[in-house]
C-alpha atoms as a PDB file:
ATOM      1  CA  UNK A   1      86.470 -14.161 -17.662  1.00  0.00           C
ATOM      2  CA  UNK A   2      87.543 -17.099 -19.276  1.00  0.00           C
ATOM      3  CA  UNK A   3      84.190 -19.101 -18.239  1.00  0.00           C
ATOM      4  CA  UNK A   4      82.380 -16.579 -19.611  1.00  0.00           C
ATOM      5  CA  UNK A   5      83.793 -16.414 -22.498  1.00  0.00           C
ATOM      6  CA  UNK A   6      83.738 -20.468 -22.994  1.00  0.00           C
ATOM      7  CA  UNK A   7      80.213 -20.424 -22.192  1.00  0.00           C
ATOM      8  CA  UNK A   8      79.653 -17.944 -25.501  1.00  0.00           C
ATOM      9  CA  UNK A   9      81.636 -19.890 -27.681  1.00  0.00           C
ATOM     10  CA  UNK A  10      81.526 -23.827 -27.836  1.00  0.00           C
ATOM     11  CA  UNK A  11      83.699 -25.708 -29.547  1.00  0.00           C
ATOM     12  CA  UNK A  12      80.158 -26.959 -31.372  1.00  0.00           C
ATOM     13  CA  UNK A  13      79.559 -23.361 -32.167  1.00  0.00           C
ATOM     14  CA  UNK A  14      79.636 -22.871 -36.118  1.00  0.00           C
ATOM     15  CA  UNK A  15      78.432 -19.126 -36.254  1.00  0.00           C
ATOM     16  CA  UNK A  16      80.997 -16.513 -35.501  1.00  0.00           C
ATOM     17  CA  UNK A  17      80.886 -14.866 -31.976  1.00  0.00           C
ATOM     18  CA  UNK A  18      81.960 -11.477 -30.732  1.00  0.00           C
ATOM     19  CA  UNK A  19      82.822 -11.315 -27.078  1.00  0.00           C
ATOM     20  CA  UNK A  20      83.541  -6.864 -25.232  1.00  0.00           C
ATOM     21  CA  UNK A  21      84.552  -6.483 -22.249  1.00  0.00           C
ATOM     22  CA  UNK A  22      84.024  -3.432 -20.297  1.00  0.00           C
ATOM     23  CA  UNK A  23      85.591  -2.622 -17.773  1.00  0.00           C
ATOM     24  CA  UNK A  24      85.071   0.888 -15.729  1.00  0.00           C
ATOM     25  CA  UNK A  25      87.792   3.136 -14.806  1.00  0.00           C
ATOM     26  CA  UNK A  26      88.362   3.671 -10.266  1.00  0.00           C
ATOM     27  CA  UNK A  27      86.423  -0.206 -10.086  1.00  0.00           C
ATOM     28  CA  UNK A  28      87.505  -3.336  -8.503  1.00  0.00           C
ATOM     29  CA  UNK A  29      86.982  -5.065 -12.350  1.00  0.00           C
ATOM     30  CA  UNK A  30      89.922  -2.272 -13.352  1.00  0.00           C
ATOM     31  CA  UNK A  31      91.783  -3.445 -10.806  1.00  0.00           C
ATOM     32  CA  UNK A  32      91.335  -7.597 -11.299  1.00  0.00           C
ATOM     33  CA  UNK A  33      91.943  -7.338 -15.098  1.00  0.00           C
ATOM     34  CA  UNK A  34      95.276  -5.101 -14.284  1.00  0.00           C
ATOM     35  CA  UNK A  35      96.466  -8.085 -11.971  1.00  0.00           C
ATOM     36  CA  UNK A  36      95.712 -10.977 -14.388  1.00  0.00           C
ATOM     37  CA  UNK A  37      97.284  -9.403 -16.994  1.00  0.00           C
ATOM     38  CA  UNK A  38     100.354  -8.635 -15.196  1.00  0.00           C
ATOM     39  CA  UNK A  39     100.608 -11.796 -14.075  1.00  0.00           C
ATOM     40  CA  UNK A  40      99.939 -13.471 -17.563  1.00  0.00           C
ATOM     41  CA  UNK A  41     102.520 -11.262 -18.901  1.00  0.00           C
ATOM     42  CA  UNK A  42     105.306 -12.611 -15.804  1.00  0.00           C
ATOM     43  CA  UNK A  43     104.263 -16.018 -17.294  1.00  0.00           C
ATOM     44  CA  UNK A  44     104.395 -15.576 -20.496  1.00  0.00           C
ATOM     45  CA  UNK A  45     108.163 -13.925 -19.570  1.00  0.00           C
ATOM     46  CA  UNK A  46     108.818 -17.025 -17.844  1.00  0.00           C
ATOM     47  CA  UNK A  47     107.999 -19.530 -20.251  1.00  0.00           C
ATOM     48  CA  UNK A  48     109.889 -17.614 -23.334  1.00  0.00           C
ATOM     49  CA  UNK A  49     113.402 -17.121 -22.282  1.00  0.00           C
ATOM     50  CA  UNK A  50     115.078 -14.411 -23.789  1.00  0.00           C
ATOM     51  CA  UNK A  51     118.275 -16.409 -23.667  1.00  0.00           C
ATOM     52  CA  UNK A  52     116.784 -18.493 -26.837  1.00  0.00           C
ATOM     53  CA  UNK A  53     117.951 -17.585 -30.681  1.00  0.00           C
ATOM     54  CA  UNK A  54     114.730 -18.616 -31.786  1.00  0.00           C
ATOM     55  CA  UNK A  55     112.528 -15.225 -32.930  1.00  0.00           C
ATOM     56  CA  UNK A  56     109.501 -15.702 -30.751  1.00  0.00           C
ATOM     57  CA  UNK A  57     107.372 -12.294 -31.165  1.00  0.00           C
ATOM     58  CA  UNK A  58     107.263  -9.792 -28.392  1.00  0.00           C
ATOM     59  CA  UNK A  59     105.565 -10.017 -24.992  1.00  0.00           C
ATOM     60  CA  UNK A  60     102.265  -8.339 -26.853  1.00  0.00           C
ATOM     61  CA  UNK A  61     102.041 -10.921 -29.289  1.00  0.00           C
ATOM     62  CA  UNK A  62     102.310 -13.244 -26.338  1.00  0.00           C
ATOM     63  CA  UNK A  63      99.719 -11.993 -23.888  1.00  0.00           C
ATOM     64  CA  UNK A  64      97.265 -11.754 -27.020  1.00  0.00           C
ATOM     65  CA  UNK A  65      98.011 -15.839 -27.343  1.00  0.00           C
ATOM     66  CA  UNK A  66      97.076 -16.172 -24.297  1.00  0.00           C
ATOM     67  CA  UNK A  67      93.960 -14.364 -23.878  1.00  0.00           C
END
């Protein structure tokens, strides 16, 4: 999904884009887009510690960095 989506926007791109996503309910996409964010979430977990003081955000905030 990524390389679709940098193939929409280029950095060269000045006007503003708009990038949906659907994805069907009982369908294989359901289940890809379940696994990558689960396992962008276990990153995201991983790389912010919740040992550290620091006020990071929360794991939402996170994923939506990510994405």
């Amino acid at each position: 999904m990524d390389q679709a989506i940098a193939r929409i926007h280029r950095m060269t791109q000045s006007k503003q884009t708009f990038i949906h996503t659907v994805i069907i309910k009982d369908t294989i996409e359901e289940g890809l887009m379940d696994n990558i964010l689960k396992k962008k979430s276990e990153l995201f977990r991983t790389v912010v510690d919740d040992d550290d003081d620091e006020d990071v955000g929360n794991e939402d905030e996170g994923v939506a960095m990510m994405n």
